[in-house]
N, C-alpha and C. Protein backbone atom coordinates (compact mmCIF):
# COMPACT_ATOMS: atom_id res chain seq x y z
N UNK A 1 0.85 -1.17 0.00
CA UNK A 1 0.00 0.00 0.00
C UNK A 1 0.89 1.23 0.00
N UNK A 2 0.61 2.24 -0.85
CA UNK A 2 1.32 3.41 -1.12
C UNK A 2 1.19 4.32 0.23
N UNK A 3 1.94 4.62 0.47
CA UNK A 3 1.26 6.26 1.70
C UNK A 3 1.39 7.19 0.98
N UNK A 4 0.01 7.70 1.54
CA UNK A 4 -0.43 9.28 1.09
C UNK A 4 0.39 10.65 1.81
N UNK A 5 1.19 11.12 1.33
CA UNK A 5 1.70 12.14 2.41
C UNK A 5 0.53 13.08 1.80
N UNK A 6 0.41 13.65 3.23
CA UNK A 6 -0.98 15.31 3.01
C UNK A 6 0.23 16.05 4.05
N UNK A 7 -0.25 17.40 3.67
CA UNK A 7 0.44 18.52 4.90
C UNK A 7 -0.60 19.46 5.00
N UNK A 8 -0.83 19.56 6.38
CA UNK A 8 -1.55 20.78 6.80
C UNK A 8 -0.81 21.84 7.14
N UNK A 9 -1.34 22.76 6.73
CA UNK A 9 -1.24 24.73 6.93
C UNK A 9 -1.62 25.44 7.62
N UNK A 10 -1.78 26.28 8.21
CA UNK A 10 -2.62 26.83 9.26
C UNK A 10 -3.67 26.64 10.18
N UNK A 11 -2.33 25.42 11.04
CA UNK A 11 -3.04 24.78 12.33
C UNK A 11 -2.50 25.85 13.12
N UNK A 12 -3.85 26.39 14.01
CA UNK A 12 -3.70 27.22 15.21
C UNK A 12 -4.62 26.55 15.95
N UNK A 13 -4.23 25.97 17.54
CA UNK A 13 -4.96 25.78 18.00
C UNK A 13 -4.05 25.75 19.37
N UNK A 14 -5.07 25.67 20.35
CA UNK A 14 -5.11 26.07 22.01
C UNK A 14 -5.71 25.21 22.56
N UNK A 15 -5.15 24.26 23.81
CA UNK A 15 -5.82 23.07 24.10
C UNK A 15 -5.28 21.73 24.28
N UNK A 16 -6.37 20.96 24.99
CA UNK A 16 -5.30 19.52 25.29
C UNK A 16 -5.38 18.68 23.35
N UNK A 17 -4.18 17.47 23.91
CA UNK A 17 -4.13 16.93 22.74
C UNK A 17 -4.69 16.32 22.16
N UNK A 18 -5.94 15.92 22.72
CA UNK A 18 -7.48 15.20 21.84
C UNK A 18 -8.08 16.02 21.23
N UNK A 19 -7.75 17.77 21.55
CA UNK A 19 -8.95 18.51 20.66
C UNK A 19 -8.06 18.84 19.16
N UNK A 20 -6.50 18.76 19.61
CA UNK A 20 -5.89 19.48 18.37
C UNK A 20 -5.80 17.91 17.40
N UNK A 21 -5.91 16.59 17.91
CA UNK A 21 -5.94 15.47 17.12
C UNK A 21 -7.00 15.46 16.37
N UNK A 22 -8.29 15.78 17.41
CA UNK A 22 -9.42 15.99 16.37
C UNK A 22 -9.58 16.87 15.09
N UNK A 23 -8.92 18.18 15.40
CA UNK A 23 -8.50 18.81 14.24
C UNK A 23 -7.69 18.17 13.08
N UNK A 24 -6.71 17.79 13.36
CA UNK A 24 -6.00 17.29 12.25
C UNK A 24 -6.65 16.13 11.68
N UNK A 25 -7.11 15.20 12.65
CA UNK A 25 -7.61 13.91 11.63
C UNK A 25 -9.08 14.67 11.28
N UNK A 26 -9.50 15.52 11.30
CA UNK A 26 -10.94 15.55 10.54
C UNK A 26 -10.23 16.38 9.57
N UNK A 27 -9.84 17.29 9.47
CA UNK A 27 -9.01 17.67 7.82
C UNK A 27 -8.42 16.70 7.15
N UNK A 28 -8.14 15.58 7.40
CA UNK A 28 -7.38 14.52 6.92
C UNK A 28 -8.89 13.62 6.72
N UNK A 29 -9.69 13.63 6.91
CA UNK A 29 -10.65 12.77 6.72
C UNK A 29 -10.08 11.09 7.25
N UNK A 30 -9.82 11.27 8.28
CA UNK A 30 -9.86 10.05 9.17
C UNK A 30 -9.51 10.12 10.66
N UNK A 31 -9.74 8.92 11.56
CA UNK A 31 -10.05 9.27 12.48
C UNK A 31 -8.62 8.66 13.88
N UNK A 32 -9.01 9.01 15.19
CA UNK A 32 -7.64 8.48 16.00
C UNK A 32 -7.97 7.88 17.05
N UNK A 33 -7.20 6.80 17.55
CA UNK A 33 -7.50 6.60 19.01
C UNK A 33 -6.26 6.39 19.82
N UNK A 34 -6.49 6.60 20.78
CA UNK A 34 -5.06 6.47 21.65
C UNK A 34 -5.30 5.10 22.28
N UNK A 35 -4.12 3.75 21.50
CA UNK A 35 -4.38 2.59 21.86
C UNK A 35 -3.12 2.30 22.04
N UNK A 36 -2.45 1.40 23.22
CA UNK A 36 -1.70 0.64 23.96
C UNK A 36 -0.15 1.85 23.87
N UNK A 37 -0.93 2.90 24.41
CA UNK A 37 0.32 3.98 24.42
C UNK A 37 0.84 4.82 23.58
N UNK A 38 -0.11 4.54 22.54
CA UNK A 38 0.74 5.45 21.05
C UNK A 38 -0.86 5.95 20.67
N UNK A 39 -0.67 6.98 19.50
CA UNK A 39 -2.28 7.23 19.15
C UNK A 39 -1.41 7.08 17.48
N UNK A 40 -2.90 6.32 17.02
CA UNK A 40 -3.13 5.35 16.19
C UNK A 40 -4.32 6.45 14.99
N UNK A 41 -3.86 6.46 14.08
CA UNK A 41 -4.61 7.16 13.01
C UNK A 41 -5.49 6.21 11.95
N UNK A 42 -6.48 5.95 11.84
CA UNK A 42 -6.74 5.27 10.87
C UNK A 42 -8.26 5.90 10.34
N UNK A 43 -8.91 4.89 9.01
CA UNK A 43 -9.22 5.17 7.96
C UNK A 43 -11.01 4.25 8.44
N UNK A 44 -10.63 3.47 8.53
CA UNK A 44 -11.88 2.10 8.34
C UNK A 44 -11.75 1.65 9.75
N UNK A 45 -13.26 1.18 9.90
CA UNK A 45 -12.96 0.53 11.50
C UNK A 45 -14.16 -0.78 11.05
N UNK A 46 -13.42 -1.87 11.59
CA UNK A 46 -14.50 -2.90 11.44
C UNK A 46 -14.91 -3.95 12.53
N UNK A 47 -15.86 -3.98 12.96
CA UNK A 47 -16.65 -4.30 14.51
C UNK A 47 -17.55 -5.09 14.19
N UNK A 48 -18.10 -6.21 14.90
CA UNK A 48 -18.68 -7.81 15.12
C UNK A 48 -20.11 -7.35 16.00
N UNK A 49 -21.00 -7.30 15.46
CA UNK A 49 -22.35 -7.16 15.67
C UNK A 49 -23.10 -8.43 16.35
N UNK A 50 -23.33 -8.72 17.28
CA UNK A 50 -24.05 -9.83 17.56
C UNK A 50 -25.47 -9.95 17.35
N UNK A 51 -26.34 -10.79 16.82
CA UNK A 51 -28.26 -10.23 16.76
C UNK A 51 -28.62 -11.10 17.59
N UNK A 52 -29.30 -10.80 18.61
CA UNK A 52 -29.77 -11.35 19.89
C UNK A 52 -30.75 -12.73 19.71
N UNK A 53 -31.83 -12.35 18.68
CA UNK A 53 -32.80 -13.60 18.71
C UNK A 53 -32.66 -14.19 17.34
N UNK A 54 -32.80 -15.58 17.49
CA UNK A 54 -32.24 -16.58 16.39
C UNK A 54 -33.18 -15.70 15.10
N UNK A 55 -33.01 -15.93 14.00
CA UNK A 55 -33.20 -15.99 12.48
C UNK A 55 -34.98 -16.20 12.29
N UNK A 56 -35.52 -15.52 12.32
CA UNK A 56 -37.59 -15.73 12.57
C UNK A 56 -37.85 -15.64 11.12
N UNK A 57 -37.14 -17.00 10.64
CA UNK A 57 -37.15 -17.18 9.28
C UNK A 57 -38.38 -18.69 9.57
N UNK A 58 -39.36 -18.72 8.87
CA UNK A 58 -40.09 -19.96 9.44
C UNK A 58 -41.46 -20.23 7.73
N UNK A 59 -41.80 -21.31 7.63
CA UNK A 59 -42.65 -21.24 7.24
C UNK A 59 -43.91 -22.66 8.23
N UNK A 60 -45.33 -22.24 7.93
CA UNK A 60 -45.68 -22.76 8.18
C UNK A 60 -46.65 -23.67 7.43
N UNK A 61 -47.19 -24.64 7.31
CA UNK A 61 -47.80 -25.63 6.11
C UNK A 61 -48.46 -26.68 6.65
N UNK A 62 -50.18 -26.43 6.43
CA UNK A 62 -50.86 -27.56 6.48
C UNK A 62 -51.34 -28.06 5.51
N UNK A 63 -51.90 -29.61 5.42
CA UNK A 63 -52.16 -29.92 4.46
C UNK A 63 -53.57 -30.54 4.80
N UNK A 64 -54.67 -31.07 4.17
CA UNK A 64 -56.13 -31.62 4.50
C UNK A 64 -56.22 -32.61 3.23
N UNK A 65 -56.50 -33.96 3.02
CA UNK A 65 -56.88 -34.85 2.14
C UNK A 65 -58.10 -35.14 2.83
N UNK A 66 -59.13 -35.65 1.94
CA UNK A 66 -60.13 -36.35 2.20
C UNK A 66 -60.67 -37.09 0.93
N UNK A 67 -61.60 -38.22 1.01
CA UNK A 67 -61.68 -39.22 -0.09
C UNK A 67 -61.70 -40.21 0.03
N UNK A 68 -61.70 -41.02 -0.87
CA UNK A 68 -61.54 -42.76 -1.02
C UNK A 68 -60.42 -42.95 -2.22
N UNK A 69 -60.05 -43.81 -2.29
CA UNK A 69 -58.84 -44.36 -3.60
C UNK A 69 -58.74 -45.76 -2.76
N UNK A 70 -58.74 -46.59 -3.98
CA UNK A 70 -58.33 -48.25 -4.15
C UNK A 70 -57.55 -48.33 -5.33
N UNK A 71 -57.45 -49.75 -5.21
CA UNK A 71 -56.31 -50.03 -6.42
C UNK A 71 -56.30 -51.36 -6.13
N UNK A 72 -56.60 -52.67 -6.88
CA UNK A 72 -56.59 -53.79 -7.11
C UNK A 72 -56.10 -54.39 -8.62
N UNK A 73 -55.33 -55.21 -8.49
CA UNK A 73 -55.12 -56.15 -9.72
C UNK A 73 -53.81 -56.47 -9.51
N UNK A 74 -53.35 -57.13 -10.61
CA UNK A 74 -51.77 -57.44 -10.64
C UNK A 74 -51.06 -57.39 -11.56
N UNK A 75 -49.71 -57.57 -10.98
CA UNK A 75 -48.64 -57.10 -11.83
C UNK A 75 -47.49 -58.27 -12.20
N UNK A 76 -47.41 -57.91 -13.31
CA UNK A 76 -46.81 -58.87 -14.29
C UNK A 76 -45.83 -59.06 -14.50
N UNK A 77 -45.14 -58.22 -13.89
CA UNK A 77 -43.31 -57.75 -14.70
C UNK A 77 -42.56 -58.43 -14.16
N UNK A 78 -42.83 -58.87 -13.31
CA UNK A 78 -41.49 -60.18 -12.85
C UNK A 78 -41.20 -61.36 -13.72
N UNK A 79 -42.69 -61.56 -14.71
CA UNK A 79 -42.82 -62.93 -15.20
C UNK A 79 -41.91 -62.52 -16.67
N UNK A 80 -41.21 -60.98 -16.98
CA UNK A 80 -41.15 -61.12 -18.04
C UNK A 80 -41.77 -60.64 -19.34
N UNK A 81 -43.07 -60.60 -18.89
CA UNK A 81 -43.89 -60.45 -19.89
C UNK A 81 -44.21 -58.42 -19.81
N UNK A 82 -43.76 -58.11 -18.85
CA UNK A 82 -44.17 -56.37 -18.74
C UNK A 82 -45.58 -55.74 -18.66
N UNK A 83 -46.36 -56.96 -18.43
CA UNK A 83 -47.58 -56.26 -18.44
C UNK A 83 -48.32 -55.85 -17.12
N UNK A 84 -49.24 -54.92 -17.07
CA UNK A 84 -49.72 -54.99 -15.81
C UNK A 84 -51.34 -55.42 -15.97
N UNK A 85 -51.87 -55.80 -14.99
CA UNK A 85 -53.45 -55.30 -15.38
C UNK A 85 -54.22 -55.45 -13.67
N UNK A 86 -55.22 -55.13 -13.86
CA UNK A 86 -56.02 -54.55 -12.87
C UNK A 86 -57.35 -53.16 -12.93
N UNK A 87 -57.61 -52.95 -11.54
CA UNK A 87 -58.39 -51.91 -11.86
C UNK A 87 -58.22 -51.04 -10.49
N UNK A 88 -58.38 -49.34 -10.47
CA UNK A 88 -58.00 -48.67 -9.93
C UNK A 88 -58.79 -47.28 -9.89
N UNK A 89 -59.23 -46.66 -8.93
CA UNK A 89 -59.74 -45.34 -8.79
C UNK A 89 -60.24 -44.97 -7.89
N UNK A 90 -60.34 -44.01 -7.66
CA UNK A 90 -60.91 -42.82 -6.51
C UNK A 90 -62.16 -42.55 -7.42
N UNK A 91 -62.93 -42.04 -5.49
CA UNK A 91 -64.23 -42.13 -5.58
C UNK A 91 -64.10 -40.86 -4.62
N UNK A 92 -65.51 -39.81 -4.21
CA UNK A 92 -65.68 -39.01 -3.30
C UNK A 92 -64.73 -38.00 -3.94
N UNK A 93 -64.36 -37.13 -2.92
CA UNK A 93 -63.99 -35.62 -3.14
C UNK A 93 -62.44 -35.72 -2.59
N UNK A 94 -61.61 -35.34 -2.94
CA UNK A 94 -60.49 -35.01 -2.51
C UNK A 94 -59.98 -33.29 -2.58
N UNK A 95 -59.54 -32.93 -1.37
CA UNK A 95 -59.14 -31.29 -1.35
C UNK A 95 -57.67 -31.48 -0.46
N UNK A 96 -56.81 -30.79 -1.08
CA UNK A 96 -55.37 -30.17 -0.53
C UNK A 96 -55.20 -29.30 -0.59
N UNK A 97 -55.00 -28.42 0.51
CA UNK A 97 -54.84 -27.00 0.53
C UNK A 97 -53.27 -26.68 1.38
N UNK A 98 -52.65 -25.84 1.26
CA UNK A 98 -51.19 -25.24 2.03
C UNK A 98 -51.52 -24.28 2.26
N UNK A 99 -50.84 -23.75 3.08
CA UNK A 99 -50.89 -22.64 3.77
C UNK A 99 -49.59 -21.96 3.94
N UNK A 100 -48.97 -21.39 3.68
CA UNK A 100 -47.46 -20.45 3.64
C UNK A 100 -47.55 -18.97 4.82
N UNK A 101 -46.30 -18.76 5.55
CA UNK A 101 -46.40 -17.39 6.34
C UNK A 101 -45.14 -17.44 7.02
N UNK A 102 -44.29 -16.40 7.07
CA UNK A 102 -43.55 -15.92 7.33
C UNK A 102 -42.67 -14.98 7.73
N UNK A 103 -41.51 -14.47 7.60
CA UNK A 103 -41.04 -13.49 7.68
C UNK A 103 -39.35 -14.28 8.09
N UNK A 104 -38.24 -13.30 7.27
CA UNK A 104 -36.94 -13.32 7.00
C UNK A 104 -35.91 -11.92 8.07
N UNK A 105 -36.32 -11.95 9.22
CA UNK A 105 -35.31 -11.45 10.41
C UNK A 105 -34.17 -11.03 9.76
N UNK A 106 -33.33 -12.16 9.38
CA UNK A 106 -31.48 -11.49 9.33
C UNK A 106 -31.78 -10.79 7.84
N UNK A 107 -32.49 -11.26 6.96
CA UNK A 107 -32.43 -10.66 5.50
C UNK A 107 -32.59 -9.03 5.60
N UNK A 108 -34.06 -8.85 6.24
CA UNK A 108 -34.18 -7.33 6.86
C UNK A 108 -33.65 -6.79 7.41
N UNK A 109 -32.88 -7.08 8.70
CA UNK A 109 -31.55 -6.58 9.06
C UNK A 109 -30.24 -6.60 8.59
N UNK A 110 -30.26 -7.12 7.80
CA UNK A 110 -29.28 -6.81 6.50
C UNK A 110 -29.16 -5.65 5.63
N UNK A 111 -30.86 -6.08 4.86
CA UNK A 111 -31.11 -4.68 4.04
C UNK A 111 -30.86 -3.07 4.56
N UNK A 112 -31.34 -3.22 5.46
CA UNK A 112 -31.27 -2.22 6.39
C UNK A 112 -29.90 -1.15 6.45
N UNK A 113 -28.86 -2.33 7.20
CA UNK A 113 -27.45 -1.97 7.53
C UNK A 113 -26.94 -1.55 6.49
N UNK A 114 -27.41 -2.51 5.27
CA UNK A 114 -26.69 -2.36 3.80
C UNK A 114 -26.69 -0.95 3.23
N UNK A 115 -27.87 -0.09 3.86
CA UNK A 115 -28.23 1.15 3.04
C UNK A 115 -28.06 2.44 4.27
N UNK A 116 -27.02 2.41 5.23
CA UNK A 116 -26.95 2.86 6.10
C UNK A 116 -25.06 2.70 5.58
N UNK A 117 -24.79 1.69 4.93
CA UNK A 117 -23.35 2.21 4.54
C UNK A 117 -22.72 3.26 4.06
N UNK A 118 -21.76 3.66 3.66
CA UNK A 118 -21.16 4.45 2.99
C UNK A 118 -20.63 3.83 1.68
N UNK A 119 -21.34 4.50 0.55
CA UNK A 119 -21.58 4.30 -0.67
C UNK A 119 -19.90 4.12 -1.46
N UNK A 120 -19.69 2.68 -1.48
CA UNK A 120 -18.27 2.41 -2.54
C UNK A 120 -17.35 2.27 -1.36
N UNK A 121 -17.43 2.57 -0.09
CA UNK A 121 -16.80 2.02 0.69
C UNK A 121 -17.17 0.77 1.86
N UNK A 122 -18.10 1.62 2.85
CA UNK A 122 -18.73 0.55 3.87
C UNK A 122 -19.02 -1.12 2.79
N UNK A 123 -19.10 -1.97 3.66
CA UNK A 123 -19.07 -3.48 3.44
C UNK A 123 -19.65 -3.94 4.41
N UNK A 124 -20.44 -5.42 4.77
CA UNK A 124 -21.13 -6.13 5.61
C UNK A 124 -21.02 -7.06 4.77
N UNK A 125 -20.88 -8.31 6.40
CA UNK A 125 -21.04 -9.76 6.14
C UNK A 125 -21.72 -10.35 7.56
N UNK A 126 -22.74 -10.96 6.60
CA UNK A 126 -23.87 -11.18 7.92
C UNK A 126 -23.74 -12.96 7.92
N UNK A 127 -23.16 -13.92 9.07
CA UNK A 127 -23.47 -15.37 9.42
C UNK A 127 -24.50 -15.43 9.60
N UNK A 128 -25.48 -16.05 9.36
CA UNK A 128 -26.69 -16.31 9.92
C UNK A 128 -26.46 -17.24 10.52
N UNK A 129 -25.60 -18.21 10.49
CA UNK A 129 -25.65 -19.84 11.48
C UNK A 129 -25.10 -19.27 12.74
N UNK A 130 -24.53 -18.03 12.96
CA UNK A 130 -23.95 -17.66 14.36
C UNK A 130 -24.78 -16.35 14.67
N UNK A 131 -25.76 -15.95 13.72
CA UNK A 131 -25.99 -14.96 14.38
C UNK A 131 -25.27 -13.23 14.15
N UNK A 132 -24.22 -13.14 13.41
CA UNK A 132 -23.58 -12.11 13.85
C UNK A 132 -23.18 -11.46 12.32
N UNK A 133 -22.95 -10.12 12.77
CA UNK A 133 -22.81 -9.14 11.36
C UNK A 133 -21.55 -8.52 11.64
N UNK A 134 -20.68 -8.45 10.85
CA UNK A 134 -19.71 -7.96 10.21
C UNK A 134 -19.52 -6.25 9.72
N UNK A 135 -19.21 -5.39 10.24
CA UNK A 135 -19.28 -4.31 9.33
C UNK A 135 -17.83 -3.23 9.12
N UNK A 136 -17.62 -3.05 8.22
CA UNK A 136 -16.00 -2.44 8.05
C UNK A 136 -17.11 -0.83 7.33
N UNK A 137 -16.50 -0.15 7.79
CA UNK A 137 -16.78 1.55 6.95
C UNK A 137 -16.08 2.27 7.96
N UNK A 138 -16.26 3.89 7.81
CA UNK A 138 -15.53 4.91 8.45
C UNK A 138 -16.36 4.71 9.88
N UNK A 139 -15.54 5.21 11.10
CA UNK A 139 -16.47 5.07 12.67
C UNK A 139 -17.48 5.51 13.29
N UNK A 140 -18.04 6.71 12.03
CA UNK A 140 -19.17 7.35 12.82
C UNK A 140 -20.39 6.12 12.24
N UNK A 141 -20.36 6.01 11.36
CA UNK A 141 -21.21 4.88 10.52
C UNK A 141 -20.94 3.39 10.90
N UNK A 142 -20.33 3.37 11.07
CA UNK A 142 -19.90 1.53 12.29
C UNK A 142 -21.30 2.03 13.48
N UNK A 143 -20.94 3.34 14.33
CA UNK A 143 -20.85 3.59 15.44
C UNK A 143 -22.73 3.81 15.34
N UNK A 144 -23.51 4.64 14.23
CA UNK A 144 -24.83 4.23 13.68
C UNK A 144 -25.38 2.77 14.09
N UNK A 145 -24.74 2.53 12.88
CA UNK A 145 -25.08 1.06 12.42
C UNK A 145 -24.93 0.39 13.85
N UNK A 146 -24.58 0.21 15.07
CA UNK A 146 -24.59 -0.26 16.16
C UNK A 146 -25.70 0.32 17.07
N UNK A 147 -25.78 1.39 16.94
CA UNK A 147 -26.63 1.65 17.93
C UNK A 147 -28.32 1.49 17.09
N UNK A 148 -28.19 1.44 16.11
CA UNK A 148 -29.34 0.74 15.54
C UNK A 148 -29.62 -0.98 15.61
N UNK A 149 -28.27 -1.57 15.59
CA UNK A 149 -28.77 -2.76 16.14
C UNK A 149 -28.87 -3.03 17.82
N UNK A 150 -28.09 -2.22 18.31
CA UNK A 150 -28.82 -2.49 19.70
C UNK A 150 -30.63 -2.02 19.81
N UNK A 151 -30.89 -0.70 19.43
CA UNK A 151 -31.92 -1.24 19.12
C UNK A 151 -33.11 -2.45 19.01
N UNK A 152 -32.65 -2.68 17.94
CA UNK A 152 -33.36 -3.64 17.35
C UNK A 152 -33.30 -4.94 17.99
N UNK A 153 -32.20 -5.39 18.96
CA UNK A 153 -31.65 -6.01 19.71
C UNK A 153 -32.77 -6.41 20.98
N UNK A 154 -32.71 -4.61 21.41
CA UNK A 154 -33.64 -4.42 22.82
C UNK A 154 -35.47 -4.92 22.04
N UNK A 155 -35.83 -4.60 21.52
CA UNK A 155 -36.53 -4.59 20.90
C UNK A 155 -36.92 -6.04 20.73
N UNK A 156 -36.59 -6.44 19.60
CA UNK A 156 -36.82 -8.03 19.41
C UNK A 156 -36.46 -9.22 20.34
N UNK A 157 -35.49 -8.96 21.51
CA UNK A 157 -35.68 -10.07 22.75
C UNK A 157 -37.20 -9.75 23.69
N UNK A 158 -37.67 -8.54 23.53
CA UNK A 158 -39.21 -9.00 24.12
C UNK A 158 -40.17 -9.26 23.87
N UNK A 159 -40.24 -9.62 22.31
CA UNK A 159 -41.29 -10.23 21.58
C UNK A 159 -41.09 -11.61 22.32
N UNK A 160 -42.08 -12.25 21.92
CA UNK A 160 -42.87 -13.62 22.15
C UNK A 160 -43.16 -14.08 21.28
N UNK A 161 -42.78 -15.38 20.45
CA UNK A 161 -43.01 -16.20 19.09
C UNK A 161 -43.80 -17.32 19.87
N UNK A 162 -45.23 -18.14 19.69
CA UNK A 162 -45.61 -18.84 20.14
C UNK A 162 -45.90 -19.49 18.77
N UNK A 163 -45.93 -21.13 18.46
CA UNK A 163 -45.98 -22.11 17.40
C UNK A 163 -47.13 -23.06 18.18
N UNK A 164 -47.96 -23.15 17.65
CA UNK A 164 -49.01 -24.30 18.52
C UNK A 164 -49.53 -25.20 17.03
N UNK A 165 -49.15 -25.82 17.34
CA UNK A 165 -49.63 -27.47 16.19
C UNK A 165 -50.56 -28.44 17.01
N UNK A 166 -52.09 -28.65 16.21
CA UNK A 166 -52.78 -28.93 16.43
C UNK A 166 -53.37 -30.24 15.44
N UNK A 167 -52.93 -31.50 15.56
CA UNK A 167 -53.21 -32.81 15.33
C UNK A 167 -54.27 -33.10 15.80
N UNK A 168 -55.39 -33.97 14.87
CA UNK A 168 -56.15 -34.66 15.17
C UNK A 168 -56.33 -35.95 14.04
N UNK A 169 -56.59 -36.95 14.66
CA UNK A 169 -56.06 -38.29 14.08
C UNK A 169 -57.85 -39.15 14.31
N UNK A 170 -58.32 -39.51 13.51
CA UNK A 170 -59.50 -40.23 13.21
C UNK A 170 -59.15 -41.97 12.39
């Protein structure tokens, strides 16, 4: 990676050394932290999002038959000969119906984060088998994008998902 030399010009400033850092890295368009004794200048910050309640990705599906069907006669094909014969059919009414309903949790919280990036830079990578999101962009927009999933966090652990399946066998 190349380094960029920049030089600043008419820094005047008065004050401890977090306010005149802040000056310089916001003319520089990036940001600083003072980590393990040295202060540290950088560009991108990328931080591990945890989403509190599993994936409320679900469908649900019943099905209803009703009717008669038989099927009598026999079959031939062992002897060789390939034939079958017999007789076979349904009688009465038969109905199958499904039923579909849902909703996609991590997809929407995805979309979401995705358009809360910074355009040609910010990036996200969301696990769904663990739960957790990924996000690299500049820190005020990490720092968003977090407090929107806490949010959403606080939020969706006090919902209540109840599933009740109801069998009956004749």
């Amino acid at each position: 990676v190349a380094a960029v030399q920049r030089t600043l010009t008419d820094v005047s400033y008065t004050g401890g050394l977090g306010g005149l850092l802040d000056l310089v890295s916001g003319r520089l368009g990036i940001s600083w932290k003072y980590d393990d004794g040295g202060v540290v200048f950088y560009y991108l910050e990328t931080r591990r999002f945890d989403i509190q309640p599993a994936d409320a990705k679900y469908a649900l599906k019943g099905s209803v038959t009703s009717g008669l069907s038989n099927a009598t006669g026999t079959d031939n094909s062992s002897s060789g000969s390939g034939s079958t014969g017999g007789v076979s059919g349904a009688g009465g009414s038969t109905m199958s119906s499904t039923v579909e309903m849902g909703n996609d949790l991590y997809k929407d919280l995805k979309t979401t984060v995705e358009s809360m990036l910074t355009p040609g830079t910010g990036r996200l990578s969301l696990n769904a088998t663990t739960g957790t999101l990924m996000v690299t962009d500049v820190p005020d927009v990490v720092s968003r994008i977090g407090d929107y999933l806490d949010d959403e966090n606080s939020t969706l652990s006090r919902q209540v998902i109840l599933k009740v399946v109801t069998y009956t066998v004749n």
